[in-house]
Protein backbone atom coordinates (compact mmCIF):
# COMPACT_ATOMS: atom_id res chain seq x y z
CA UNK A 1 129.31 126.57 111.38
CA UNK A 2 129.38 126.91 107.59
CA UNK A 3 131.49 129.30 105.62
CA UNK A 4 131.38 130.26 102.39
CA UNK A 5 134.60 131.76 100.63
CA UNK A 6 131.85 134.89 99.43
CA UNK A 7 131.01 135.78 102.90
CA UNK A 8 135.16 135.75 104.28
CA UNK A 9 135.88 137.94 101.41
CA UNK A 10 133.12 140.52 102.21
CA UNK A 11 134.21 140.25 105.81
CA UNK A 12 137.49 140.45 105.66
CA UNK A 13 137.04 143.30 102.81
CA UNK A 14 135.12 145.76 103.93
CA UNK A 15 135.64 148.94 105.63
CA UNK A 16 134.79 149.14 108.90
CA UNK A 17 135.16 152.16 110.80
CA UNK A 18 135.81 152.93 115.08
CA UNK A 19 132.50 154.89 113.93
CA UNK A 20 130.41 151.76 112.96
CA UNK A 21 128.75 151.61 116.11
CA UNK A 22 125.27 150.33 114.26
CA UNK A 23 125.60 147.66 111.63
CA UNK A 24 123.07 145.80 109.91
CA UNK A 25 124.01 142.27 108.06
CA UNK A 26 121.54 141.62 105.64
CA UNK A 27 120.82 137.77 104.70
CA UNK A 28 123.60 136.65 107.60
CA UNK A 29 123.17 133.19 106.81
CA UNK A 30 124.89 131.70 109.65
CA UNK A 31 126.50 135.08 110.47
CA UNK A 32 130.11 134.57 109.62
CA UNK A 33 129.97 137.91 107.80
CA UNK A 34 128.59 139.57 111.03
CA UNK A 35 131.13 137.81 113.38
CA UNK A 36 134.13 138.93 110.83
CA UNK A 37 133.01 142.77 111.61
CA UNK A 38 132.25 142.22 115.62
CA UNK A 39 135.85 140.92 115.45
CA UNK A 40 137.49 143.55 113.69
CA UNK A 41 135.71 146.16 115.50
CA UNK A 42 136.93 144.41 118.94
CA UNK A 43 140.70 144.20 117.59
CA UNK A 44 140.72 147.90 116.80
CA UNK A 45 139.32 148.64 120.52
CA UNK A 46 135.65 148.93 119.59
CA UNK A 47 133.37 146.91 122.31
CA UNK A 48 130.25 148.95 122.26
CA UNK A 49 129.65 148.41 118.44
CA UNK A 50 125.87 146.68 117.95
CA UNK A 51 125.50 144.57 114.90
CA UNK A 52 122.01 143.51 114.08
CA UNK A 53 121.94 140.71 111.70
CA UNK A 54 118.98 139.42 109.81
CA UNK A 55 117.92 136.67 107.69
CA UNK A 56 114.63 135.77 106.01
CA UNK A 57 114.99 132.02 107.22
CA UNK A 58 114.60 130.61 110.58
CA UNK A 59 116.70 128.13 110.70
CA UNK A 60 119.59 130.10 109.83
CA UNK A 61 118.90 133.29 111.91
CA UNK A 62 118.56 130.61 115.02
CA UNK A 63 121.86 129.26 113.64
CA UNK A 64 123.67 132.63 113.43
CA UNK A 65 122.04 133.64 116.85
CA UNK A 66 123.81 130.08 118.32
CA UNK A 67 126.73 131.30 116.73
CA UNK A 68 126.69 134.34 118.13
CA UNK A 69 126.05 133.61 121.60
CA UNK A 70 129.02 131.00 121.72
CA UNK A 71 131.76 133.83 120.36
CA UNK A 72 133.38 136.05 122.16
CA UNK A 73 131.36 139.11 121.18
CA UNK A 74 127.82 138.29 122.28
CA UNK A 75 127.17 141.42 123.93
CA UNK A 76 128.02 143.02 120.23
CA UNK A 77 125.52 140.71 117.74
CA UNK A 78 122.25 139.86 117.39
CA UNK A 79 119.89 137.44 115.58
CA UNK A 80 116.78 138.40 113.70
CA UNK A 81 114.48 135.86 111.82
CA UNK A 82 113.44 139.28 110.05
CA UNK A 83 113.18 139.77 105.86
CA UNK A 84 114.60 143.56 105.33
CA UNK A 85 111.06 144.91 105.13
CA UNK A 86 110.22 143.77 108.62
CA UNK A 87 112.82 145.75 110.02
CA UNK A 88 111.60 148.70 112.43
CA UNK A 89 110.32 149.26 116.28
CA UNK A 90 112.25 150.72 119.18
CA UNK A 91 115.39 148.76 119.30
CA UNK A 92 116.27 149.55 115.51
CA UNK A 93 118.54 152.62 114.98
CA UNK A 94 116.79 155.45 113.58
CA UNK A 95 120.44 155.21 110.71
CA UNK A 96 122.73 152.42 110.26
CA UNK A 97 126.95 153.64 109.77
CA UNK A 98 127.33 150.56 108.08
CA UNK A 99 125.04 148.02 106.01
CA UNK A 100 126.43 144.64 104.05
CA UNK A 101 125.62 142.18 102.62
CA UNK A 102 126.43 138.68 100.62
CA UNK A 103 122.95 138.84 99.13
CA UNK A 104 121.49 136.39 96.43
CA UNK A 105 122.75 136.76 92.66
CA UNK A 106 121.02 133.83 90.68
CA UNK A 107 118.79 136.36 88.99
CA UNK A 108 118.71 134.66 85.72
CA UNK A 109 119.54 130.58 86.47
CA UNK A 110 116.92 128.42 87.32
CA UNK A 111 116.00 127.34 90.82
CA UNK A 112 116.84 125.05 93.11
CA UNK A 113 114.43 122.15 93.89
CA UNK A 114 115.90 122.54 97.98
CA UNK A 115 113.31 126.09 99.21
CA UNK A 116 116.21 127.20 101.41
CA UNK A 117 118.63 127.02 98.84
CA UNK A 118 116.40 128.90 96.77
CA UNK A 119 116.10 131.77 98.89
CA UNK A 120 119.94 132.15 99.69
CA UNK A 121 120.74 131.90 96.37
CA UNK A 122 118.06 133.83 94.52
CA UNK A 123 117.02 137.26 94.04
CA UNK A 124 113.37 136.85 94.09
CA UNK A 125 113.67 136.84 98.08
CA UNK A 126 116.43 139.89 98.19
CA UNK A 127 118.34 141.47 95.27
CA UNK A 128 121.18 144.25 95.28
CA UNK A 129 118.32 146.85 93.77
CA UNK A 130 116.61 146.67 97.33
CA UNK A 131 119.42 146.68 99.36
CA UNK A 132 120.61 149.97 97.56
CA UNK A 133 117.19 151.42 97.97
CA UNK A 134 116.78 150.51 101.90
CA UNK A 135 120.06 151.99 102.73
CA UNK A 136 119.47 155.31 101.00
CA UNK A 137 116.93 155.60 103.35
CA UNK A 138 118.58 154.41 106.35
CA UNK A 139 121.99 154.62 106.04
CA UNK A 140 123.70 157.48 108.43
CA UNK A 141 125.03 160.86 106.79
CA UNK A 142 128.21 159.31 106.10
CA UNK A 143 127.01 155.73 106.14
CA UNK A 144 128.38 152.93 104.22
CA UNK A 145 126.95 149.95 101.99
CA UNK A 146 129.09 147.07 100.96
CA UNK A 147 128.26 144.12 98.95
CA UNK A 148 129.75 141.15 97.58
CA UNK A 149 128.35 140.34 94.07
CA UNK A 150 129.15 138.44 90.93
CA UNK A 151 131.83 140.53 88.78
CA UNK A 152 129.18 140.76 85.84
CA UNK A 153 126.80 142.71 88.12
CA UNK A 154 128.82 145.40 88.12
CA UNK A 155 127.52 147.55 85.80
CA UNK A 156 123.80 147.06 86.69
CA UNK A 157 125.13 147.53 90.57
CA UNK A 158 126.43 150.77 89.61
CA UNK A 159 123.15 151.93 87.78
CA UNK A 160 120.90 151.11 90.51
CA UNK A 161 122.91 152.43 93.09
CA UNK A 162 123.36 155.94 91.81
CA UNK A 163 119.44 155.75 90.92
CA UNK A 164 119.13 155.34 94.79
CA UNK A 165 121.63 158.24 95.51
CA UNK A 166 124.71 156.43 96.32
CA UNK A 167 128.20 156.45 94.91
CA UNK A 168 130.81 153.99 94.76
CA UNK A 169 134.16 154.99 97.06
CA UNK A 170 135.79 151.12 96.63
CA UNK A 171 135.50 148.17 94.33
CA UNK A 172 137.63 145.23 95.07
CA UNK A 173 137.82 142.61 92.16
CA UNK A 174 138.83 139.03 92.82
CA UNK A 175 139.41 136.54 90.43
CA UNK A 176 140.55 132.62 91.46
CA UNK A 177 143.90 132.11 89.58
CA UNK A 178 146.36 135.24 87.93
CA UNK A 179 144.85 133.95 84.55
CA UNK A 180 141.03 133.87 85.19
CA UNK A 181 139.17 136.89 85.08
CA UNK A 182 137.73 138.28 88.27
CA UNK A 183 134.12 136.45 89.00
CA UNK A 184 133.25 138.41 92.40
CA UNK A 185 133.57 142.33 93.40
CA UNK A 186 133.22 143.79 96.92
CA UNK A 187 131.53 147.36 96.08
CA UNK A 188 130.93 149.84 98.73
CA UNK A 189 129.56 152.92 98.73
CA UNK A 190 128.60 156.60 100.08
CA UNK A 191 126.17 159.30 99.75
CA UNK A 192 129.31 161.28 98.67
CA UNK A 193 130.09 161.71 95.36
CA UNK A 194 133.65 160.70 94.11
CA UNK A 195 135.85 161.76 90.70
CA UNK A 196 137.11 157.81 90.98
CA UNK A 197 136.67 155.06 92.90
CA UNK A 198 139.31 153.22 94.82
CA UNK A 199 140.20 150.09 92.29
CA UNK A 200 142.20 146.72 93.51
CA UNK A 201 142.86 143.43 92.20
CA UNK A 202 142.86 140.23 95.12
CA UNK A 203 143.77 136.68 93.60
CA UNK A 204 142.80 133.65 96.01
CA UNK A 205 145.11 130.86 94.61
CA UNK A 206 148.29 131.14 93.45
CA UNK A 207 150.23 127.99 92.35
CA UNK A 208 149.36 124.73 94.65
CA UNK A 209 147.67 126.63 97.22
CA UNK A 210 146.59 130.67 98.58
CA UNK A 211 148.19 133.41 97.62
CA UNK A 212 150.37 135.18 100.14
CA UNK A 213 147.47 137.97 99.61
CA UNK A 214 144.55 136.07 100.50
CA UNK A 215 146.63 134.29 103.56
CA UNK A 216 147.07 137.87 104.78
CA UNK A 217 143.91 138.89 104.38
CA UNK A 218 142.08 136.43 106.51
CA UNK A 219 144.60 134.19 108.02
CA UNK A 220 143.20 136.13 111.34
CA UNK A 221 139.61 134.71 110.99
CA UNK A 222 140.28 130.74 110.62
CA UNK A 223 141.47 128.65 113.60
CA UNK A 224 145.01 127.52 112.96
């Protein structure tokens, strides 16, 4: 399956809860991001978690659903070809404890001739604006929304978040090498307000390779 560096940090990031027994992955891609939580959750001695995972494209939801079926948490995910407005009926939870998502960023480049590409990397199919304003609405009591997102989005994040009632609790920042500056952030947030955020700094490479870190934080994700 492919993985993208984005989706192991926002997987490997996040907080996830015993409590998260409803989970929605938003633009799953081939659902690495989703597979990440149904791990974790399994580890810490949750089995009866359900993680819905959607994706605008067909060929990828099929892709994550394959995926899915041939890990060891099958009973745990499932595969939507859904976009986030189609999401409703019976077997969706009436509140998610826990919605993320590696969603497209591109907002101001131009597009990719490849229509696939386009939508995973562009906002025009799913921005951070509507994620923040579906999970005001169906985010639990003390739900959580967490997002990976270029560092420079930040600001505008922020703004659009608290105009849909939520507050940040966490911000990770990651830059590449100690001397870059960070180009990604894994926000998350609550409907509870906070004096401060929790702030941390991750750095992937260090010298010739990883840095002891990032081989901590995921070294239990990628076959050895």
């Amino acid at each position: 399956m492919k993985v993208n560096t984005d989706g192991v940090l926002l997987g490997a990031l996040m907080t996830l809860r015993a409590a998260d027994r409803n989970c929605l992955d938003v633009g799953t891609g081939t659902g690495t991001v989703a597979l990440m939580a149904a791990q974790r959750l399994y580890d810490a001695g949750v089995s009866d978690a359900r993680i819905t995972a959607i994706d605008i494209d067909g060929p990828s939801a099929r892709e994550a659903a394959a995926n899915f079926a041939g890990s060891p948490w099958p009973d745990m995910l499932e595969a939507k070809h859904l976009p986030l407005s189609g999401l409703s009926g019976p077997d969706v939870p009436a509140a998610f404890d826990h919605i993320f998502s590696n969603p497209p960023y591109y907002d101001l480049s131009l597009q990719a001739p490849d229509m696939r590409r386009n939508a995973a990397r562009h906002t025009d199919t799913l921005s951070y604006r509507e994620l923040a304003a579906f999970a005001a609405e169906h985010l639990a009591s003390d739900g959580i929304l967490s997002m990976i997102l270029p560092a420079d989005s930040e600001l505008w994040l922020l703004r659009h978040a608290r105009m849909s009632g939520l507050h940040p609790f966490r911000i990770v920042r990651i830059r590449t090498t100690e001397r870059k500056r960070p180009s990604r952030i894994v926000a998350e947030f609550s409907r509870s307000r906070r004096e401060c955020p929790e702030e941390s700094l991750l750095t992937i490479h260090q010298g010739d390779g990883y840095s002891a870190d990032y081989i901590a934080l995921t070294e239990e994700f990628y076959l050895k």
